[in-house]
Structure formats: C-alpha cells, structure tokens
Protein backbone atom coordinates (compact mmCIF):
# COMPACT_ATOMS: atom_id res chain seq x y z
CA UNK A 1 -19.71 59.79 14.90
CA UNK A 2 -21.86 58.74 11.40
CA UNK A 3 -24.89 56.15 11.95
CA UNK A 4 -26.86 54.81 9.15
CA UNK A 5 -30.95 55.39 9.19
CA UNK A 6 -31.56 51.86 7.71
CA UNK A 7 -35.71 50.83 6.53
CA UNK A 8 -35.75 47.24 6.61
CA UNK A 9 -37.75 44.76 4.54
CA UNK A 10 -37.17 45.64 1.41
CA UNK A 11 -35.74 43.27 -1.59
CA UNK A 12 -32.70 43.94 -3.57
CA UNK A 13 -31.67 43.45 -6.77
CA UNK A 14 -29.01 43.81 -9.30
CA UNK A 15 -25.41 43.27 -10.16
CA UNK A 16 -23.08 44.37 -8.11
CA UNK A 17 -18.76 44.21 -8.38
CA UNK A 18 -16.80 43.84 -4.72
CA UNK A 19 -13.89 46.35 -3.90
CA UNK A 20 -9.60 45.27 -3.84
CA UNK A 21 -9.61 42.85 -1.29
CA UNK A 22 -8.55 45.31 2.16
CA UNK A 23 -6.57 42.62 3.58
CA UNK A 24 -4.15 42.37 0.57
CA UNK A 25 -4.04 45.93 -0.33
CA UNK A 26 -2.73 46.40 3.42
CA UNK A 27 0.10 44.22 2.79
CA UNK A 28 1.21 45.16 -0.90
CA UNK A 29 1.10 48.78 0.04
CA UNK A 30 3.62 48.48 2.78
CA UNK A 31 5.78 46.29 -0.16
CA UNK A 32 6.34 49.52 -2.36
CA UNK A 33 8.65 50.66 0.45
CA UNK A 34 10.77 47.77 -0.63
CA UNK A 35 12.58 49.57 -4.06
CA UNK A 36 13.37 52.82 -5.05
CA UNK A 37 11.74 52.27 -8.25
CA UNK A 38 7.65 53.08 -9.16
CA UNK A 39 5.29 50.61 -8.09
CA UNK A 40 1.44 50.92 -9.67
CA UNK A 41 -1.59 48.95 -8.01
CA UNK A 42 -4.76 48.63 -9.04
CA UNK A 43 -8.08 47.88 -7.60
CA UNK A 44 -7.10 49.76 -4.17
CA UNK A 45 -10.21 49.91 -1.84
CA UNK A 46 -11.08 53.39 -1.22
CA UNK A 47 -11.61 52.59 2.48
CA UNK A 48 -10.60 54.21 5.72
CA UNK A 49 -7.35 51.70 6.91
CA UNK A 50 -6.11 51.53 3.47
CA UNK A 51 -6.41 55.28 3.16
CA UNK A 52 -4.66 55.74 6.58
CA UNK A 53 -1.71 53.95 5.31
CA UNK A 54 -1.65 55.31 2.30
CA UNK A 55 -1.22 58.88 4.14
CA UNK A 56 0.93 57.48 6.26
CA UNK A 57 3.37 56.16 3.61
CA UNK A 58 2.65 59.57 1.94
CA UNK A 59 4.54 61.11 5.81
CA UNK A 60 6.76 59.03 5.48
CA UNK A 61 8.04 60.34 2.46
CA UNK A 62 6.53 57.75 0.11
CA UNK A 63 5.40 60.08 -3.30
CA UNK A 64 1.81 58.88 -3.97
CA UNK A 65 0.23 59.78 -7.17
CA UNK A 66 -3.28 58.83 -8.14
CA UNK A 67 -4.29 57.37 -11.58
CA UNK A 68 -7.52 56.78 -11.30
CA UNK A 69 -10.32 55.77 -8.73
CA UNK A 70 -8.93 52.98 -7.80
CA UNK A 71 -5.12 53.20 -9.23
CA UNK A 72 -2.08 54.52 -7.57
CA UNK A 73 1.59 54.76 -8.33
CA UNK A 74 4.10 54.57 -5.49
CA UNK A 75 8.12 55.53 -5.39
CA UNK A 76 9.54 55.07 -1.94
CA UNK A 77 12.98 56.47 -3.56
CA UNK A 78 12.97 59.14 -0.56
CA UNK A 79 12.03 58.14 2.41
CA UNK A 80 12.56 59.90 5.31
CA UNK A 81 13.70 58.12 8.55
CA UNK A 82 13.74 60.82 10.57
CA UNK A 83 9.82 61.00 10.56
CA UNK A 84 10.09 57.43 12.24
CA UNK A 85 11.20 59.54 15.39
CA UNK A 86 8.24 62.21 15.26
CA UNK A 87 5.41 61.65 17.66
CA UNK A 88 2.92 61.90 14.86
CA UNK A 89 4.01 58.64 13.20
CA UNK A 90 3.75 57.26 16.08
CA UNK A 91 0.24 58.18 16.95
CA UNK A 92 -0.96 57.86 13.13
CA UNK A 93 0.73 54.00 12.89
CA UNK A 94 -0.42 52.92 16.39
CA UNK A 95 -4.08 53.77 15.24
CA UNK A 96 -3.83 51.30 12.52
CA UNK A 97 -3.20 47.67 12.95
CA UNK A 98 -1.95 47.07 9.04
CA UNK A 99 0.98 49.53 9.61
CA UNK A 100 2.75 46.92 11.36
CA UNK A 101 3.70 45.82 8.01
CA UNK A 102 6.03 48.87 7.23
CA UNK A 103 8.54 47.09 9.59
CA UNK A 104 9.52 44.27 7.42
CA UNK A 105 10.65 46.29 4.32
CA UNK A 106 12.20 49.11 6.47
CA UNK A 107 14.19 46.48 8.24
CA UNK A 108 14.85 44.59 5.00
CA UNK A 109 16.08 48.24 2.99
CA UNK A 110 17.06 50.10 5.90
CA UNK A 111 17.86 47.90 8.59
CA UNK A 112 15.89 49.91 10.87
CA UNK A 113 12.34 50.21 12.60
CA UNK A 114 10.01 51.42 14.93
CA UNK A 115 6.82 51.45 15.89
CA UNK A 116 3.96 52.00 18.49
CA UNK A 117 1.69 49.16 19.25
CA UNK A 118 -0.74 48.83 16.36
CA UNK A 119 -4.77 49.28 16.92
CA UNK A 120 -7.50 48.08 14.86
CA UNK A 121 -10.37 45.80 15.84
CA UNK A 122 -11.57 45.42 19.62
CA UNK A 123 -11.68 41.72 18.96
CA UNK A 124 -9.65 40.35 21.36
CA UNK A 125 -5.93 39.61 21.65
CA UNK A 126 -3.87 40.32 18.41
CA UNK A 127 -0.24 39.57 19.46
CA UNK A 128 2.71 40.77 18.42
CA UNK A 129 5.21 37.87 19.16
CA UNK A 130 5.37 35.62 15.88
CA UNK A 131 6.24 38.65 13.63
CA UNK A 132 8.83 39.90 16.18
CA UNK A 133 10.03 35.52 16.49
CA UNK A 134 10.67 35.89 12.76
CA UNK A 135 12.49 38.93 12.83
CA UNK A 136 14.76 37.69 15.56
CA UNK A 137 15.26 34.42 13.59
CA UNK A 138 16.68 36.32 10.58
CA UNK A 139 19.31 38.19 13.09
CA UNK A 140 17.30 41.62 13.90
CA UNK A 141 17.17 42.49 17.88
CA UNK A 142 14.50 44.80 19.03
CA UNK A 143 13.67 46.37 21.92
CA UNK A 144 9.66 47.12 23.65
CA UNK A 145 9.02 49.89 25.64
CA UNK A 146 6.13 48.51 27.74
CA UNK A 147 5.29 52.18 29.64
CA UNK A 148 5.40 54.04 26.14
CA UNK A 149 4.54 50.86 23.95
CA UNK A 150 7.17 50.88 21.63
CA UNK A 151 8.82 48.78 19.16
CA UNK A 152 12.73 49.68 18.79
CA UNK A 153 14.28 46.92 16.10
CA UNK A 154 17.87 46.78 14.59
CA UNK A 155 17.90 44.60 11.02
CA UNK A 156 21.34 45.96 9.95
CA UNK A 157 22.32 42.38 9.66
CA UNK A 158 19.85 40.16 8.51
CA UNK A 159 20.62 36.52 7.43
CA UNK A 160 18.41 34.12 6.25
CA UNK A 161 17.98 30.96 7.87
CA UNK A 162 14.89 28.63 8.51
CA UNK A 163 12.22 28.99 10.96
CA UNK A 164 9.17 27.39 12.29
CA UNK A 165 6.53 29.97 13.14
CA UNK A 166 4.36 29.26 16.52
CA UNK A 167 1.36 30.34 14.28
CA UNK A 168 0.17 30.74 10.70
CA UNK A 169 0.16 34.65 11.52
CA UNK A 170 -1.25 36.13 7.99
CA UNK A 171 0.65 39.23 8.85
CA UNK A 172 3.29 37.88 10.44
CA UNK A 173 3.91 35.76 7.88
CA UNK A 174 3.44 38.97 5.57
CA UNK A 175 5.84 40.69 7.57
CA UNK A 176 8.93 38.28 7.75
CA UNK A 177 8.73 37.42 4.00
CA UNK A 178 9.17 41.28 3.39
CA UNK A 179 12.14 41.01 5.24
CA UNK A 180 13.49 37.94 4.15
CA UNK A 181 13.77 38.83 0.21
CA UNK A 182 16.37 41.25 1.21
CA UNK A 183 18.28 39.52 3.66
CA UNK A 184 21.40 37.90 2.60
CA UNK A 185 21.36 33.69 2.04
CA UNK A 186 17.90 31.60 1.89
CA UNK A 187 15.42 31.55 4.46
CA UNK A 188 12.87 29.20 4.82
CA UNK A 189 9.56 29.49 6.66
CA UNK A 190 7.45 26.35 7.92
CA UNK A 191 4.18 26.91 9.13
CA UNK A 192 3.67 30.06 6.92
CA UNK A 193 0.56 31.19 6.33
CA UNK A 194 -0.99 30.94 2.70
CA UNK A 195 -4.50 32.65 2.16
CA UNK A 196 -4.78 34.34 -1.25
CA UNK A 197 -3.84 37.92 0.14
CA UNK A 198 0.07 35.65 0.58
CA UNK A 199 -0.14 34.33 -2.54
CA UNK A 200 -0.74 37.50 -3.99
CA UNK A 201 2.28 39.12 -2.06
CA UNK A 202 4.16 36.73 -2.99
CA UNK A 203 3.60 37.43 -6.57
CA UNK A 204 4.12 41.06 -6.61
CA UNK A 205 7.43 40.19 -4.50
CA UNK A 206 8.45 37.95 -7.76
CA UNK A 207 7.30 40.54 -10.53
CA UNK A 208 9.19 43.00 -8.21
CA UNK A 209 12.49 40.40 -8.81
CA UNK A 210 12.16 38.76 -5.26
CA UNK A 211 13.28 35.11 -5.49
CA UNK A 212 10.09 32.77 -3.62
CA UNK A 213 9.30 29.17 -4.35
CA UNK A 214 6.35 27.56 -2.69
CA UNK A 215 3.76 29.95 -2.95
CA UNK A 216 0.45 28.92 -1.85
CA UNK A 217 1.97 26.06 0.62
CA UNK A 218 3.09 26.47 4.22
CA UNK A 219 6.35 26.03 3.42
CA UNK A 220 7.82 29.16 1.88
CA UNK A 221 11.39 29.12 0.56
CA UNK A 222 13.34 32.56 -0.08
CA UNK A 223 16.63 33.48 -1.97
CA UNK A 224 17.61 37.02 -0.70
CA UNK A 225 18.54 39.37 -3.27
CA UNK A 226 20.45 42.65 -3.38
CA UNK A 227 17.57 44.99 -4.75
CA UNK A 228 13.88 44.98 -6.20
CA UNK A 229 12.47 46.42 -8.77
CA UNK A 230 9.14 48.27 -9.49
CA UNK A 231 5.93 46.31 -11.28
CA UNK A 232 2.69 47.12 -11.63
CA UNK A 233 -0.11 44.56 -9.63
CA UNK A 234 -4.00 44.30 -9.26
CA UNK A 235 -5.58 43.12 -6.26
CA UNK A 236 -7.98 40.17 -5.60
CA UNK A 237 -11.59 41.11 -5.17
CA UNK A 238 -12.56 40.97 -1.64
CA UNK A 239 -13.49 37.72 -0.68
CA UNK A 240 -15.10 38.83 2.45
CA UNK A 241 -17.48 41.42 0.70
CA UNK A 242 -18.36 38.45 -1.48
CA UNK A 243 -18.93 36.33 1.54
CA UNK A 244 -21.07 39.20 2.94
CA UNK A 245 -22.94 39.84 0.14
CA UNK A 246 -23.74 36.05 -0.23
CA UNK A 247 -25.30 36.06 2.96
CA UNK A 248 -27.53 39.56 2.85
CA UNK A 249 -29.09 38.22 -0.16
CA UNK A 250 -30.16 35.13 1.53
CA UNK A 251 -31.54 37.33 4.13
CA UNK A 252 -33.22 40.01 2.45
CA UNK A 253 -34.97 37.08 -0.28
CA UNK A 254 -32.86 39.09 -3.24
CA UNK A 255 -31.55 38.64 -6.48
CA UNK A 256 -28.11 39.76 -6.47
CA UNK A 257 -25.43 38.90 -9.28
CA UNK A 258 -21.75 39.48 -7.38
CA UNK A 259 -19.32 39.98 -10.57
CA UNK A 260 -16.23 38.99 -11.18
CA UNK A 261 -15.59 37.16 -7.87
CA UNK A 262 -11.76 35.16 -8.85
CA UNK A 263 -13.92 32.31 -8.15
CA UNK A 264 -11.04 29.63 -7.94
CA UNK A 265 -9.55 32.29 -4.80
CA UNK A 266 -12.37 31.67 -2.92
CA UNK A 267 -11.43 28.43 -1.46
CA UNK A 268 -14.68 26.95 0.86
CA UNK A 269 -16.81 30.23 0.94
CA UNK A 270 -19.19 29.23 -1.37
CA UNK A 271 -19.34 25.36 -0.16
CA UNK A 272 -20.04 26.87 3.42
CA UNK A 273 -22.60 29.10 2.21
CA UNK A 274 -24.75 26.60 0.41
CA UNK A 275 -24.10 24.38 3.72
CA UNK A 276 -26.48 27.10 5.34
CA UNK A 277 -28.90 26.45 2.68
CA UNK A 278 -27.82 29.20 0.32
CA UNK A 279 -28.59 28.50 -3.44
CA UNK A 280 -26.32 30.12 -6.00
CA UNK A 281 -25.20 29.87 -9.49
CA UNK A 282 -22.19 29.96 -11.08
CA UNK A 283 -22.29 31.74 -14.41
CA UNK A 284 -18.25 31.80 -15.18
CA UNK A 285 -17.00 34.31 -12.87
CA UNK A 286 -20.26 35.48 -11.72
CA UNK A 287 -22.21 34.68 -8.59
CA UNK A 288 -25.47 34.81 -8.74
CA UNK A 289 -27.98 34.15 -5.47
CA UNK A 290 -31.86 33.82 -6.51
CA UNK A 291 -34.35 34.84 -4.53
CA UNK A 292 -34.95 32.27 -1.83
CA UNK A 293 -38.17 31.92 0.46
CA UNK A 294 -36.73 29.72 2.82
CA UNK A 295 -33.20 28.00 3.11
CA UNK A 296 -32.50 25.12 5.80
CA UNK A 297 -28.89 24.28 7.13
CA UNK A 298 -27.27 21.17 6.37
CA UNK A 299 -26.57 18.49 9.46
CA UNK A 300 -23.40 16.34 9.60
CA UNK A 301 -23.90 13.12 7.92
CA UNK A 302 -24.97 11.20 11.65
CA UNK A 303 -27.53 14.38 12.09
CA UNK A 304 -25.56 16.09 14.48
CA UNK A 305 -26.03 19.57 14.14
CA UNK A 306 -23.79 21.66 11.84
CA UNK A 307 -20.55 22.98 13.67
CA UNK A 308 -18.99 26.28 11.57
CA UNK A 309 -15.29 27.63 12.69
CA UNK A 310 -12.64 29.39 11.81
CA UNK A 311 -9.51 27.88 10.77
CA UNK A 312 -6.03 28.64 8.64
CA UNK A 313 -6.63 29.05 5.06
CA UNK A 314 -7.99 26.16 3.23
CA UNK A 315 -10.03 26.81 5.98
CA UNK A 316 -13.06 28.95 6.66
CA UNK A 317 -11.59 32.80 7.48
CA UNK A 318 -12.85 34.07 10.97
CA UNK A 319 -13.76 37.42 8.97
CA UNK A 320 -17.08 35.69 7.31
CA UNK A 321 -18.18 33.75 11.33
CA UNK A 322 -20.33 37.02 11.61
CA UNK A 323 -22.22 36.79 8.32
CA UNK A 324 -22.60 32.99 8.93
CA UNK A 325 -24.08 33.85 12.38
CA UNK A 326 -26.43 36.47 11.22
CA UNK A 327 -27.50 34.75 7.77
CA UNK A 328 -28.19 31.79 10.15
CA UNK A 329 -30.94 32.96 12.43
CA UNK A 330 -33.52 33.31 9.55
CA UNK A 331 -32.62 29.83 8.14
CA UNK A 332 -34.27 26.59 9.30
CA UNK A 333 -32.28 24.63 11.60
CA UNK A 334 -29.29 25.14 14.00
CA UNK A 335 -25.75 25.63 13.80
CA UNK A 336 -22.83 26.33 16.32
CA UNK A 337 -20.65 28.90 15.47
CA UNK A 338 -17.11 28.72 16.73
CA UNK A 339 -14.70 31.30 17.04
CA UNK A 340 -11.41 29.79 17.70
CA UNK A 341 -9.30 33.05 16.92
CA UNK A 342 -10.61 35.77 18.88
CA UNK A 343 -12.42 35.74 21.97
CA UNK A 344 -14.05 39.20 22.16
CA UNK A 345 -15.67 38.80 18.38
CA UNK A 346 -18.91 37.07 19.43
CA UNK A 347 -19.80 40.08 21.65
CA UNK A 348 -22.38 41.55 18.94
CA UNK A 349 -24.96 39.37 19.56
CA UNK A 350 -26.63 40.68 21.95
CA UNK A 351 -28.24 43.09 19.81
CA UNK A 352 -29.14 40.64 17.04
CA UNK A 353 -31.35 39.08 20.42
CA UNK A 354 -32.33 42.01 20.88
CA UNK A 355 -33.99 42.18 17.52
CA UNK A 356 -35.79 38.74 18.02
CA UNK A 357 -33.11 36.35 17.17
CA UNK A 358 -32.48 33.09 19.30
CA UNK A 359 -29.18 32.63 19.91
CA UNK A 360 -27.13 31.07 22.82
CA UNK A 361 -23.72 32.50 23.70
CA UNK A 362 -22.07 29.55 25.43
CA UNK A 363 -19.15 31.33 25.74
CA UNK A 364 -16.83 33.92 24.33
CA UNK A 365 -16.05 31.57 21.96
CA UNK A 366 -19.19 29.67 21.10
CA UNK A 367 -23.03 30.53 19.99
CA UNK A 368 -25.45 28.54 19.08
CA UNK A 369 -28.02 30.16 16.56
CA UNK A 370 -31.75 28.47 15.86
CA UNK A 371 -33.13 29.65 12.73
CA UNK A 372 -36.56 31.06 13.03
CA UNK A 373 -37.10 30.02 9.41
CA UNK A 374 -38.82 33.16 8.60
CA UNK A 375 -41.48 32.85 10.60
CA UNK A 376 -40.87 35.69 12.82
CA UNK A 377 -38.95 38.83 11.39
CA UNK A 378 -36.05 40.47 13.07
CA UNK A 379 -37.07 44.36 14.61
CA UNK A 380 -35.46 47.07 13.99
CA UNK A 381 -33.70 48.52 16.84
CA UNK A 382 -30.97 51.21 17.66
CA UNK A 383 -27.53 49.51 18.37
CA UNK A 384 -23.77 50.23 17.62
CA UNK A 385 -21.06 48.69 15.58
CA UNK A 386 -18.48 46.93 17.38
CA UNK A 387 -15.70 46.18 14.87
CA UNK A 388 -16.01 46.13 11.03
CA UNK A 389 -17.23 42.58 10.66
CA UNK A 390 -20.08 42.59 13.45
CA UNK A 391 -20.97 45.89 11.68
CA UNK A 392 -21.68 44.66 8.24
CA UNK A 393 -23.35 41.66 10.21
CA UNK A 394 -25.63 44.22 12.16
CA UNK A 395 -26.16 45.74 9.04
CA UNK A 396 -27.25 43.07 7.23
CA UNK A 397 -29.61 42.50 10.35
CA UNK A 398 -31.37 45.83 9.97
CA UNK A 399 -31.98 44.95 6.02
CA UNK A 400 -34.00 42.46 6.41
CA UNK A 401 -35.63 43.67 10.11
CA UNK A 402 -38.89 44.90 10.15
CA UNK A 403 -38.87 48.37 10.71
CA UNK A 404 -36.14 51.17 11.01
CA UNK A 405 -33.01 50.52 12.73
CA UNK A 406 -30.21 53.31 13.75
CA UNK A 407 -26.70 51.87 13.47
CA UNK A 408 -24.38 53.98 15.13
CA UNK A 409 -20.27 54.38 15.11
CA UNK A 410 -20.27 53.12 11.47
CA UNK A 411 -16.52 54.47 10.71
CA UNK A 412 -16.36 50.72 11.72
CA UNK A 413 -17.85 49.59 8.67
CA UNK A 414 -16.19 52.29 6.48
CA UNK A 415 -12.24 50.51 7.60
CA UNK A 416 -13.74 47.41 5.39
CA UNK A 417 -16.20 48.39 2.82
CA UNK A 418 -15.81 50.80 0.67
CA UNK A 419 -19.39 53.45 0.12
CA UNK A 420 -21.33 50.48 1.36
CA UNK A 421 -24.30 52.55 1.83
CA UNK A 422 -24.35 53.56 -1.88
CA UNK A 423 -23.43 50.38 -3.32
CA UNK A 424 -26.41 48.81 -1.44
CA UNK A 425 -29.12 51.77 -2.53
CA UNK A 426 -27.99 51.42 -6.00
CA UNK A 427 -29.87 47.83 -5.39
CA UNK A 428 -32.55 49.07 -4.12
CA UNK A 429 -31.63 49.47 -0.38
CA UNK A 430 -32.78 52.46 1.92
CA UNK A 431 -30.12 53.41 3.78
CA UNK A 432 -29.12 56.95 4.86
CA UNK A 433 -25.99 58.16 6.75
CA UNK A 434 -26.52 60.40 9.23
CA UNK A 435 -23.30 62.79 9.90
C-alpha cells in the first residue's frame, strides 16, 4: 500500500492543465464495444479505473493500440464471449464499478451479458436497480445470483419503447442509452440524466451514426439503428480536478492558472466556489485563482448561513462536497454541507478534526464546518484515504497543514487523478510517495 510523505505550508504556483474527465472516459470506453469498426479517443486519463477497463476490454478481446500518452485506438471487431464465462472477468469487472457499463453495448450488439456486482467507492449504497429497470423496459430479462452476486441478462430482443427512470442514474442513464441505439423502434427516456460526461456520450454515439435528439435535457429521444460506425472523440477536461484544484489554491494562499478548463461545461462550479469566498479570473478558457489571505463565505440573502448540496446536474456534483468541506474550514464563516447522495461519504472528517478543524457531523448526511479564518493552521497528522474524493480532500488538508502529514492507502487517489503527486511538485509542492 503507497502513502504520500506530504510537508505542508508551502505556496504554489504555476499553470497547470487537468486530465480527460474519468467519469466520461469510463463511459465512452465501454461505447467502442458498440461497432466493429476503429474507434480513437483522446485525452484518456492515465489513471487506475480507466486503466482497469481498458485491460479489461483488452480480455475481452477488444485490440487496444496506443497513439500517444493520452490517445488510444479501439476495434471491438473480435470479441470474445466466451471470456464473459471465465472467473477472471468476473473478479477483474466486479473490482471496478465503471465496468457495469460493458452491459449496455454487449446487450445492444450481442444480446447478451453478465456480470459480478461492480466495486468502487466505500461511499455508501450504489444500486443497481434503475440500469437493470431500463434494461427490462427495452425487453431484456436478467437474472441475479444473490449467493454468487451475479448478473445473468438476455437482450436478444430489444425494443424500444419509453420509460421513466426512478432516478437520474448518470450511469444508468449511460447504460440504457448504449442499449437503446441498437434496439429496434424509438425509445424515449424521461428523467435521464444530463451532466456533460451524457452529453458527451451522446455525441460520440451520433459521430458513431447513433440517431439521439435531446441531448443535454432530461428527456432523451432514440431512433435505433442497425449498426455504428467508428469516429474519433476527445474528452472533457475533468471538471472535478478543476473543482479540486480551485479549492487547494484557496487553501494553500497560491497562484495557480488551471488551463483550458471548457469553461461553458462547468455549469455552477465556479459560482459555488466564489460563494465560499474564492476569487478567480477568467482569462478566456483559463482559470486563474490569486493568492488570497483570507476568503469569507457568502450567507443567504436573510443571513442564514450558507447551505451547499449535491444535486442532479445543473446542480452541484456530490464529487466536489469534499473539496467544499475542506476549502471551508480555513475560510471565515460557516456553511452546512449536505450530502444527499451517499450516506457513508462524510466519514473523512474525523481526521480533518483531528488536524484542528471545527466541524460538526450532524449526521451521515450533514456537517457543519466553521472556518477558522486562518487564524489557527491545520496539523499535520498520519491518516488514510477513504475513497478517491475524501483523499484529494485529505490531501489538500496536509498542503496547507503545518507540519508533515503521512497519507496512507493512496491507490485511492490514483482511481481519480492522474500523477497527482508530480503535477502538484511541478508547482512547487513537496510531496513524496512512499512505496
């Protein structure tokens, strides 16, 4: 298990560019398995649960050929079906949430699936039900194996028709539109989810010849089609990074220019940000965050202190709660964070009080953070990474702690960022991995 060595109190500065956004490169990987033809992407995260799937696409029979550092070319002309029985798919896709994806093109191309219950991030309950409710909808019927925890599903026959999902799943939604450009007739989904990574599917689904109106609403429409093409796509940058890095140079008092950010795919990020007192300026696709002695959170307009939560996309994503937490106990002022999505994500902390910050934990879902305005610095402490999010949240903790702190079980960090520790030295950070 790696930790990072991290000396806190020192300032960064310098431009920096954010990875391929991991969520979307999760979801237009598992698309190539959609045609027999090449598909190229660029801008592919060189992180551990995008690698994963890319070796397990590779298994699966999936050629993979590298371009460049962050360019790959896919053809998913020969996949084999038979390694869908083997016990080491099984073990490599259960380990890796994402791979639940592969089920909506192998349904939609081969009218067949299976897989173990996914993994991923100890946050809480992640379940299964609205991707399977889609599947169902279109005319697939699948079978779960509680004692082994496995998925069995038969798509031989799907039709399109319309559905209304219980939830805005982004997967799910991810999942069921992958299905639904190959299914015969029009399907329509209501209550679909539509954060950039979607909108971005979406497009490489219509480049690849898939026939979607209403991209970027919740209201998707589909025409099935016969067969898809290849294309070539580039991914987003990673909104969360940007979120994250937004927030460590608040706390650290840096000068950090995040390039090329797809500002107009950022939705409320930056409004939220400068809500906790964050200055930043805009120089065209540039963010830039000046050094900043002191930042104070905004109340509501009757004085009532500031309430942050998650919510479906226009909304705030629960992936950037942990950055707002941390960034917020230096600030002045209070704010309540709310995590409405998963009930096990708040958990972490307990060792940001254990460095010296006040926080509350009302409940699993609640904390209330007072900012100590800089007058007291965080300590450095020993503690462990939870999940990827709480991790970059610790680290950013640690940064701008007095002090050394260890952070161990940081293969959490490396599923989300990609050579986070060298990015940040290359600023001026001293951080060093211990192996």
């Amino acid at each position: 298990m790696a930790s990072f060595r991290v000396k806190g109190g020192v300032t960064l500065k310098g431009d920096i560019i954010p990875q391929g956004a991991k969520n979307e490169a999760l979801q237009v990987l598992c698309a190539v398995l959609l045609t027999d033809e090449e598909v190229t992407l660029h801008k592919v995260p060189n992180i551990r649960d995008v690698n994963k799937l890319i070796e397990l696409l590779g298994d699966m029979g999936v050629k993979v050929d590298k371009k460049g550092s962050e360019s790959y070319a896919f053809n998913a002309s020969n996949v084999n079906l038979a390694y869908l029985e083997t016990q080491e798919y099984l073990n490599k896709a259960g380990a890796l949430r994402g791979s639940v994806m592969i089920l909506g093109p192998l349904l939609a191309r081969f009218g067949k699936g299976k897989i173990s219950k996914p993994g991923g991030d100890k946050i809480g309950r992640r379940r299964m039900d609205t991707h399977f409710f889609g599947f169902q909808k279109l005319g697939a019927t699948f079978h779960y194996d509680s004692k082994k925890e496995l998925y069995h599903i038969d798509g031989s026959q799907l039709q399109g028709c319309y559905m209304l999902l219980d939830e805005a799943s982004v997967t799910g939604t991810a999942n069921i539109l992958m299905a639904a450009v190959l299914a015969k007739g029009k399907t329509t989904i209501y209550n679909a989810a539509c954060e950039p990574y979607l909108q971005q599917l979406c497009q490489i689904l219509i480049q690849m010849g898939a026939k979607i109106t209403g991209v970027g609403s919740n209201l998707l429409h589909i025409e099935g089609v016969t067969s898809l093409n290849g294309t070539s796509h580039t991914l987003l940058p990673d909104m969360i990074e940007i979120g994250s890095f937004i927030g460590m140079a608040a706390m650290t008092k840096s000068d950090i220019t995040i390039k090329n950010v797809r500002l107009e795919k950022l939705g409320i990020i930056p409004e939220m940000f400068r809500r906790m007192g964050i200055k930043m300026e805009i120089n065209g696709d540039d963010i830039r965050i000046p050094p900043q002695d002191h930042y104070e959170i905004e109340t509501f307009i009757d004085g009532s202190i500031l309430t942050v939560a998650d919510a479906i996309w226009p909304g705030f994503t629960p992936d950037l709660l942990s950055i707002i937490l941390v960034t917020a106990t230096q600030a002045k002022g209070t704010v309540l964070v709310h995590q409405k999505m998963f009930e096990s994500r708040l958990f972490f902390v307990d060792k940001l009080i254990d460095m010296g910050a006040q926080i509350i934990l009302c409940d699993p879902h609640r904390a209330t953070v007072i900012g100590l305005d800089r007058k007291y610095s965080l300590r450095g402490i020993r503690m462990t990474s939870p999940d990827i999010r709480a991790g970059v949240a610790l680290l950013i903790a640690a940064l701008s702690a007095e002090g050394t702190s260890i952070i161990d079980n940081v293969e959490q960090i490396d599923r989300g960022y990609q050579y986070i520790d060298q990015r940040l030295n290359a600023l001026g950070a001293d951080i060093i991995r211990l192996d």
